[in-house]
Protein backbone atom coordinates (compact mmCIF):
# COMPACT_ATOMS: atom_id res chain seq x y z
CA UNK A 1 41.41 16.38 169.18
CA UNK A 2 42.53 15.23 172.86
CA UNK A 3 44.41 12.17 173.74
CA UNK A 4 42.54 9.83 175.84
CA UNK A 5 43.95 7.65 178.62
CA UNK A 6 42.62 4.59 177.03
CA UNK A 7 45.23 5.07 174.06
CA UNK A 8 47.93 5.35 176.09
CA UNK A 9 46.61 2.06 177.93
CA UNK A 10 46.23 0.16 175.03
CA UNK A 11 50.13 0.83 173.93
CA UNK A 12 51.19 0.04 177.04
CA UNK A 13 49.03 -3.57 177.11
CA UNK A 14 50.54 -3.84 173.45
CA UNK A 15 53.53 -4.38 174.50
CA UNK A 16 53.11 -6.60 177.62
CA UNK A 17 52.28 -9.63 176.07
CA UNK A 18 52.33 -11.62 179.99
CA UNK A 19 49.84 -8.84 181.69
CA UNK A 20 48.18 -11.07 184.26
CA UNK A 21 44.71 -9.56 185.06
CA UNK A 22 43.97 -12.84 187.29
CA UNK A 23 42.86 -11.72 190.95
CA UNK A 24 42.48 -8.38 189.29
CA UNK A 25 38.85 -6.46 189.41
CA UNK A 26 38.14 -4.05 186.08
CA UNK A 27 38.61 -1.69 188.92
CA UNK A 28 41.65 -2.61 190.39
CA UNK A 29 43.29 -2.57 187.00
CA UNK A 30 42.11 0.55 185.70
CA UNK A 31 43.50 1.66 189.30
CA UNK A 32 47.23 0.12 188.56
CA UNK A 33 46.80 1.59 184.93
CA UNK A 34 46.01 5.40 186.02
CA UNK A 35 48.84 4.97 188.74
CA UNK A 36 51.30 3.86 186.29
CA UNK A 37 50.07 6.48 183.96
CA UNK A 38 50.37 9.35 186.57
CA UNK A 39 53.91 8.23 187.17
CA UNK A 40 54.78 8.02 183.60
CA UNK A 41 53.48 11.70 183.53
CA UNK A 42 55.58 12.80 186.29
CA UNK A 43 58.97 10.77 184.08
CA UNK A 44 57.92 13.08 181.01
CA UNK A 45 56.40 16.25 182.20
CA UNK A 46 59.83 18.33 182.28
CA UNK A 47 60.90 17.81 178.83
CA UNK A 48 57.67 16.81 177.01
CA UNK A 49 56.50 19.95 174.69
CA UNK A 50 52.64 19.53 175.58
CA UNK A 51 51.67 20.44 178.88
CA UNK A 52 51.25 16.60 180.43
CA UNK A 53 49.29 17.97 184.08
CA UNK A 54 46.75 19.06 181.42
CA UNK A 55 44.05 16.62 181.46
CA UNK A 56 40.31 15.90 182.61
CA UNK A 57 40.30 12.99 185.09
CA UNK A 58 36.84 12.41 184.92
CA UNK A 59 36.72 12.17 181.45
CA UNK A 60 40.22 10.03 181.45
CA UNK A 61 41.47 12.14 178.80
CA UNK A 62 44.08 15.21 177.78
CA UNK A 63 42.80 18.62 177.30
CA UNK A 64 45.49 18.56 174.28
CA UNK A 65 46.34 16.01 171.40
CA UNK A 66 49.78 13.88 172.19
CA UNK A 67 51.87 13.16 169.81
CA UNK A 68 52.33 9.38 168.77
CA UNK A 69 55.49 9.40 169.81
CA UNK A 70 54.31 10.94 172.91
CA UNK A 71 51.96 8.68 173.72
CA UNK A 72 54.56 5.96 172.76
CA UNK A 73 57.44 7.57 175.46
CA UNK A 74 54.48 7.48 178.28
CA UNK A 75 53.41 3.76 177.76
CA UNK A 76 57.32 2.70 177.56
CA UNK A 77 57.61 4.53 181.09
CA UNK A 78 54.18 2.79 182.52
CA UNK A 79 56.21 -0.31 181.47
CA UNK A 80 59.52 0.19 183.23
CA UNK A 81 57.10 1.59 186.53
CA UNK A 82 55.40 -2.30 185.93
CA UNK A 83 58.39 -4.04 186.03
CA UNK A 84 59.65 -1.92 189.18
CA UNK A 85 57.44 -4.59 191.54
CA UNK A 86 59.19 -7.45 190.32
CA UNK A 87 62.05 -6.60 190.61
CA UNK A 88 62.30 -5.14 193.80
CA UNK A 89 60.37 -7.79 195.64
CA UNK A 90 61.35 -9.40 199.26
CA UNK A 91 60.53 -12.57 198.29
CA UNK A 92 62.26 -12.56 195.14
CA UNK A 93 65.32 -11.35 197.02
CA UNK A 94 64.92 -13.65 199.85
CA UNK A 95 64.96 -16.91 197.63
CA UNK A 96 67.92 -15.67 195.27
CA UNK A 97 69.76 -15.31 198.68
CA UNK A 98 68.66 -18.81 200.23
CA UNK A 99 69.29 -20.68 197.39
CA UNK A 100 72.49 -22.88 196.20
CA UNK A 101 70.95 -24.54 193.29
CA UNK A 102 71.98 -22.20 190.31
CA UNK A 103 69.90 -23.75 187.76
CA UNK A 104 68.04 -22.23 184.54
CA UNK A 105 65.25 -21.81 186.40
CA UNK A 106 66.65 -20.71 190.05
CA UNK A 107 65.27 -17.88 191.90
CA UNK A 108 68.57 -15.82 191.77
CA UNK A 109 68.86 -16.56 187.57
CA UNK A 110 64.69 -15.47 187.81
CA UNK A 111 66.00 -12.24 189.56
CA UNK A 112 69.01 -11.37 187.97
CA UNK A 113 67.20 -11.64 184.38
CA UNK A 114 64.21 -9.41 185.83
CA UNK A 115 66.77 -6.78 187.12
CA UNK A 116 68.14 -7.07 182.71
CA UNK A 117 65.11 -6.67 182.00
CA UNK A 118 64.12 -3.28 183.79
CA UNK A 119 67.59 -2.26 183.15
CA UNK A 120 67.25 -2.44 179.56
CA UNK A 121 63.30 -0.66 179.84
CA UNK A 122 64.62 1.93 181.63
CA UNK A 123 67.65 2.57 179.07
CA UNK A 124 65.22 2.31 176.31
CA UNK A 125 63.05 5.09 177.85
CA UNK A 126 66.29 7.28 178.58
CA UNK A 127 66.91 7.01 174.69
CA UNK A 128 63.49 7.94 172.88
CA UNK A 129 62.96 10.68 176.10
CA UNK A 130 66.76 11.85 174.64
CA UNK A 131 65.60 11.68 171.24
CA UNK A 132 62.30 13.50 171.71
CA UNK A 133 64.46 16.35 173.47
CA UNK A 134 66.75 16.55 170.77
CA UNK A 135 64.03 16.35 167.73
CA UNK A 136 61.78 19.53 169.65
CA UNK A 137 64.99 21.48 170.14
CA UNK A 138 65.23 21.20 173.95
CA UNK A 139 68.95 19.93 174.06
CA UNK A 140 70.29 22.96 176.40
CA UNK A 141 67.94 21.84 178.90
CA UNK A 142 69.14 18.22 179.04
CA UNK A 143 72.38 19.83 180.78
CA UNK A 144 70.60 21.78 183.45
């Protein structure tokens, strides 16, 4: 049975609690989602054992059945490709530099936890890729 797009989707919204939709169309988010998606595919397509650029675009789906873990790997990597944008915003940077209040809730504190955060998404997606390698027997190519 294939793997749809949609399932993929829905583990990545599952784990974004804050997704704001507001000043989003259905189509502009299902755009941002299939972007996010095709970048995830491009993160996993080297080591993943199913052949990822197989897939029907039309019908939003895979021409092959993903594993759960799989699917899992690709939604954690649509995550850390969402969090890129907040990170790595001008304005963001432009207020941590111009401020001089430090507090809790300063612009610089906002940034420096949002740079943790896709830190730690993007070490958490390192690991399970690593572990998926290492569970399909694909650990020589990890030294390439």
């Amino acid at each position: 049975m294939a793997t749809t797009f949609e399932s993929i989707y829905a583990r990545c919204r599952g784990r974004i609690k804050d997704y704001d939709k507001e000043g989003y169309t259905d189509e502009m988010f299902a755009a941002v989602e299939k972007d996010l998606l095709q970048a995830a595919i491009d993160d996993f397509a080297d080591i993943c054992v199913n052949d990822l650029t197989d897939y029907d675009e039309e019908l939003e789906m895979f021409n092959i059945t993903l594993s759960r873990k799989e699917q899992s790997i690709l939604a954690l990597s649509m995550i850390v490709h969402w969090l890129e944008p907040y990170v790595f915003n001008s304005d963001a940077l432009k207020n941590a530099m111009s401020t001089k209040d430090f507090s809790m809730f300063s612009p610089a504190k906002l940034l420096e936890q949002m740079k943790d955060l896709l830190q730690y998404s993007e070490r958490k997606l390192k690991a399970e890729m690593n572990g998926y390698s290492f569970r399909v027997n694909k650990v020589s190519e990890l030294t390439e």
